[in-house]
Protein backbone atom coordinates (compact mmCIF):
# COMPACT_ATOMS: atom_id res chain seq x y z
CA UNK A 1 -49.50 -55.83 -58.93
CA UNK A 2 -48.69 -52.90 -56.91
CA UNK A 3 -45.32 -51.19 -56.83
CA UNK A 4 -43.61 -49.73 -53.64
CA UNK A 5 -43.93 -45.80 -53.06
CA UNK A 6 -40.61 -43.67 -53.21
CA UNK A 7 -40.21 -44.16 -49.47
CA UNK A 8 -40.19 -48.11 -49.32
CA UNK A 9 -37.30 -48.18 -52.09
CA UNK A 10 -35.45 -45.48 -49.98
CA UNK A 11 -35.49 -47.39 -47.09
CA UNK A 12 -35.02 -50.55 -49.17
CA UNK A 13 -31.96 -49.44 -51.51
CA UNK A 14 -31.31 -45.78 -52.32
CA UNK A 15 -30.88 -44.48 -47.95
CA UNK A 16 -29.82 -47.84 -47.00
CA UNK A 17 -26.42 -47.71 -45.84
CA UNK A 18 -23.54 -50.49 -44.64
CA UNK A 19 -22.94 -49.26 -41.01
CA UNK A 20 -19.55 -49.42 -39.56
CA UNK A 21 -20.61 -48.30 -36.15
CA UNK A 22 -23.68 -49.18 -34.05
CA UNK A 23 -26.20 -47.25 -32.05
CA UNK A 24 -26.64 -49.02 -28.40
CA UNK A 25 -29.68 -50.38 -29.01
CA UNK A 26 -31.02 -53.84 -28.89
CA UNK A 27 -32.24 -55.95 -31.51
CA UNK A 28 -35.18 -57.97 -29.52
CA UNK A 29 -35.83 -61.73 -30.28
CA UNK A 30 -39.10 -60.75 -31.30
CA UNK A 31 -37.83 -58.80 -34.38
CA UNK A 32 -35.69 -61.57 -34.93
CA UNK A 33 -38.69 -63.83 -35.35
CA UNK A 34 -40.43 -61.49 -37.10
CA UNK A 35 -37.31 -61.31 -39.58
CA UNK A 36 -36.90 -64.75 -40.37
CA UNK A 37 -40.74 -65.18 -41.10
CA UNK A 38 -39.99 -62.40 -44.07
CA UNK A 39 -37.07 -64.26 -45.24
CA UNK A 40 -38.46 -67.55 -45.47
CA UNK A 41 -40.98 -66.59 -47.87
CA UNK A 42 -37.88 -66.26 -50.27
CA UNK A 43 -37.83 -68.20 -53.60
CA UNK A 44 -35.51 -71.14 -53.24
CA UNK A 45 -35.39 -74.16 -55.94
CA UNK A 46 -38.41 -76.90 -55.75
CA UNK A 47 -38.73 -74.82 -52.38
CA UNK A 48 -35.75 -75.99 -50.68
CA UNK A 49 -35.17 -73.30 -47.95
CA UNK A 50 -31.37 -74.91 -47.17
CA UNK A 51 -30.90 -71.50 -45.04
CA UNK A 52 -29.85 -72.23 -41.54
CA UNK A 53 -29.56 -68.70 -39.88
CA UNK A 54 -27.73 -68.93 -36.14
CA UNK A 55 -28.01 -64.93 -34.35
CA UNK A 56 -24.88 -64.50 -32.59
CA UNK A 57 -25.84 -61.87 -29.88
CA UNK A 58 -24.35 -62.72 -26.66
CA UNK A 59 -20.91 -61.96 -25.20
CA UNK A 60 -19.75 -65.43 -24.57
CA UNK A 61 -21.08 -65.88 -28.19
CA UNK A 62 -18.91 -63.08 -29.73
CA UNK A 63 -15.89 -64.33 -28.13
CA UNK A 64 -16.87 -67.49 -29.80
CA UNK A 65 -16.82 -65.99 -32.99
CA UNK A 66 -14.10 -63.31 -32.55
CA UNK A 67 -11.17 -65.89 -33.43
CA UNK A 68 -12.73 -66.21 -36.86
CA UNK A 69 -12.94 -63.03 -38.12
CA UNK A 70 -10.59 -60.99 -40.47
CA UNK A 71 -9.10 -58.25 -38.08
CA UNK A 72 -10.44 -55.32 -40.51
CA UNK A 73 -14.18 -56.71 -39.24
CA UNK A 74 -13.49 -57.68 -35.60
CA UNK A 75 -14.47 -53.99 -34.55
CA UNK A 76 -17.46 -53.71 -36.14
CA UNK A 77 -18.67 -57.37 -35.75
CA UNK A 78 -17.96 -57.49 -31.80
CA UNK A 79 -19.59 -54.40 -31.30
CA UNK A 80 -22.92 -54.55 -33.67
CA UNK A 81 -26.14 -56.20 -31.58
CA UNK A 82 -26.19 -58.66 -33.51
CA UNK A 83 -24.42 -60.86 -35.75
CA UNK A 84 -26.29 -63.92 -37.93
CA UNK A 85 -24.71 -66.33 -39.48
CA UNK A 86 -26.32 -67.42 -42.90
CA UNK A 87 -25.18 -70.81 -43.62
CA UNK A 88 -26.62 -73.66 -45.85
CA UNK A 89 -27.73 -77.10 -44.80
CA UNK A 90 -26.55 -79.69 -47.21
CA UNK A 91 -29.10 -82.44 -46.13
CA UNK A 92 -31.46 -80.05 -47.03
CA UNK A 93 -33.34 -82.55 -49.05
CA UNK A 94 -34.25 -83.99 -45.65
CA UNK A 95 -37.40 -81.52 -45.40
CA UNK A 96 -38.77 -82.07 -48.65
CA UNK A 97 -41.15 -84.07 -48.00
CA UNK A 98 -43.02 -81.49 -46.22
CA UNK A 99 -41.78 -78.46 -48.14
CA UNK A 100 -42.32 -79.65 -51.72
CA UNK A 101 -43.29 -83.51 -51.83
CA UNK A 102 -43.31 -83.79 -55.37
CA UNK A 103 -40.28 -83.01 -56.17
CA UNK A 104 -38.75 -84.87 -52.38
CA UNK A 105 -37.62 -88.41 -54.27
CA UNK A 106 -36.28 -86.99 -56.96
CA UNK A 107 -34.02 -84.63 -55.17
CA UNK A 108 -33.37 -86.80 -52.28
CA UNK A 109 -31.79 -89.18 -55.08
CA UNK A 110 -29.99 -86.56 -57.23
CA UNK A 111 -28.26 -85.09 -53.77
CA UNK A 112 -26.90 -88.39 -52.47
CA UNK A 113 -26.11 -89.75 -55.87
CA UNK A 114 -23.88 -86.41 -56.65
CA UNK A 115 -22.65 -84.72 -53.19
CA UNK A 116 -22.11 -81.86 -55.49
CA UNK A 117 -25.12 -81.10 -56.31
CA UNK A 118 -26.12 -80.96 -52.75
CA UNK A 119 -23.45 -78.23 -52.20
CA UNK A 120 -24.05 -76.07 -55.33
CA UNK A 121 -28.05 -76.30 -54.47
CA UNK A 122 -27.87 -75.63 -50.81
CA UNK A 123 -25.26 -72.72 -51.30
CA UNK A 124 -26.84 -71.52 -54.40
CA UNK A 125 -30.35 -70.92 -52.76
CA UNK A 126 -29.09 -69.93 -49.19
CA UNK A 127 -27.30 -66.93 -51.20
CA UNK A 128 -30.70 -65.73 -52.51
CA UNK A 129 -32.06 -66.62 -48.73
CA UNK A 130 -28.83 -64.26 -47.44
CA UNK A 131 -30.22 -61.60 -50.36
CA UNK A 132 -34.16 -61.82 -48.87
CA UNK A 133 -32.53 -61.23 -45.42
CA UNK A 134 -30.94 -58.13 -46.40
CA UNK A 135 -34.10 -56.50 -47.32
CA UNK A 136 -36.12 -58.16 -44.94
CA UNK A 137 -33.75 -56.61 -42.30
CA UNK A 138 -33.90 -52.99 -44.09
CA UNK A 139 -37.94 -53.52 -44.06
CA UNK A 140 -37.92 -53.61 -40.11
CA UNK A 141 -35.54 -50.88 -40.06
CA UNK A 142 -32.68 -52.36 -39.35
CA UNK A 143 -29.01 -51.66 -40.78
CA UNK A 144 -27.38 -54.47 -42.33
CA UNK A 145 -23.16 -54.81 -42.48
CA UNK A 146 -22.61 -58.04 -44.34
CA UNK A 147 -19.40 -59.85 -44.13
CA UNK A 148 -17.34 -61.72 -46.59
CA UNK A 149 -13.81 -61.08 -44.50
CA UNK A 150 -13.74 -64.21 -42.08
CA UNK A 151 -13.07 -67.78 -42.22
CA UNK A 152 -15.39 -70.18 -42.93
CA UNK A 153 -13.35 -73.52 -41.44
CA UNK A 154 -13.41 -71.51 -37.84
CA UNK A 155 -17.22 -70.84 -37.95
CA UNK A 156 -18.16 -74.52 -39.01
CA UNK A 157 -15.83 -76.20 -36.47
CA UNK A 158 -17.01 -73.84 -33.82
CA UNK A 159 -21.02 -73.65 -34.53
CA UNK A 160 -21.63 -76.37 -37.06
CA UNK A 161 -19.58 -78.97 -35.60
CA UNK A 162 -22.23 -81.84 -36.84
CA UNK A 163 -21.09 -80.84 -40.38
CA UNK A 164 -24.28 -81.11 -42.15
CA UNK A 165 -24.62 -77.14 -41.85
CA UNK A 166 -21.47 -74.79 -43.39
CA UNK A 167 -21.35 -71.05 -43.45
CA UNK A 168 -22.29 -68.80 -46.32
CA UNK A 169 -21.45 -65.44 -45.06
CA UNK A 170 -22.28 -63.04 -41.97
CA UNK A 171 -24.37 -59.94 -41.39
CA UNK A 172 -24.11 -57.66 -38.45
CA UNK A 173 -27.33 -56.24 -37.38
CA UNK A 174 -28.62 -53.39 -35.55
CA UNK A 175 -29.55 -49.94 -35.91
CA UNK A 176 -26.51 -48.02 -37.35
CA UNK A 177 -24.69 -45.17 -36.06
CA UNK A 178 -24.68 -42.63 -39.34
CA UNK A 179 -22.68 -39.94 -38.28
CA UNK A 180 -19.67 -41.53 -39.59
CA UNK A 181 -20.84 -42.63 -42.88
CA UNK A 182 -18.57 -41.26 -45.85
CA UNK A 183 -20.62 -41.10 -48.85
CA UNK A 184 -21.92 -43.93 -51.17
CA UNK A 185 -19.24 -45.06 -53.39
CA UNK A 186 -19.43 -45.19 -57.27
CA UNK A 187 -21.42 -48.50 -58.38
CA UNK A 188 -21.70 -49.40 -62.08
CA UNK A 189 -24.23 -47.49 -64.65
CA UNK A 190 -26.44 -49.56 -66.37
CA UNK A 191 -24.46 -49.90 -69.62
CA UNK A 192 -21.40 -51.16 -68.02
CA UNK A 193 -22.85 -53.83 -66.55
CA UNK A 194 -26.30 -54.94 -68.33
CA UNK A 195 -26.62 -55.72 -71.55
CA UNK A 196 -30.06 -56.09 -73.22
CA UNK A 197 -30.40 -58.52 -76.01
């Protein structure tokens, strides 16, 4: 199997950046598209793909989401082209039959038998879904700002209101404005946080 060059993991991990500020300049529909066709080639359990991903890009939108957002993130959130929300479907088990129909009975049963099952699947896989995005973003050269600081209960009643859909996190998308980056902060070595047994 071939390997990425130098240039594919800097744009990948080592140059990628978290923007606060945005450039003005749109993120089209057709990137979008192109986007979620990378991400849902993602590895998900007995290929479950509970991501639902809703792209927040209008102004009425915004002002939708606005309410719901920690006021450290409103800036940066209102302003970036973009804003998905990565949330989970927890009748994902609905689909597979088409997506994996060995495995559809079985895991039709086990996620109406045990509700939490359901949850811990669908939110366990739409994480990894949320990671693919990431770096299916960075591949099309786009900046990714994900966010953790906004409340989940406000997003659900306002955009999920049939229930069967809850938020995982956000990203704000776009191209980033890097002028005002400070540098990369400290992250862990190796030895603090692997261990190899």
């Amino acid at each position: 199997m071939s390997t990425l060059n130098s240039a594919g993991l800097n744009l990948l991990f080592r140059e990628a950046r978290t923007p606060d500020e945005w450039l003005d300049r749109t993120v089209t529909d057709d990137t979008l598209r192109i986007l979620y066709d990378l991400v849902k080639l993602a590895p998900t359990s007995s290929n479950c793909s509970p991501a639902r991903i809703l792209f927040v890009r209008t102004a009425e939108a915004k002002a939708r989401l606005k309410p719901a957002i920690n006021p450290a993130n409103v800036e940066k959130t209102m302003t970036a082209p973009v804003t998905a929300i990565i949330g989970y479907d927890l009748r994902f088990y609905e689909f597979m039959p088409r997506l994996y129909p060995k495995h559809a009975a079985r895991t039709r049963e086990r996620c109406t038998n045990s509700p939490e099952y359901a949850v811990a699947t669908a939110f366990r896989n739409s994480s990894v879904q949320g990671g693919y995005f990431i770096l299916a973003a960075r591949s099309l050269g786009l900046d990714c700002a994900p966010v953790s600081g906004f409340n989940n209960s406000k997003v659900d009643e306002e955009f999920f209101r049939a229930g069967t859909v809850k938020s995982n996190f956000i990203c704000n998308l776009g191209y980033g404005d890097r002028s005002g980056l400070e540098p990369r902060k400290p992250r862990l070595a190796f030895d603090e946080a692997c261990t190899l047994l």
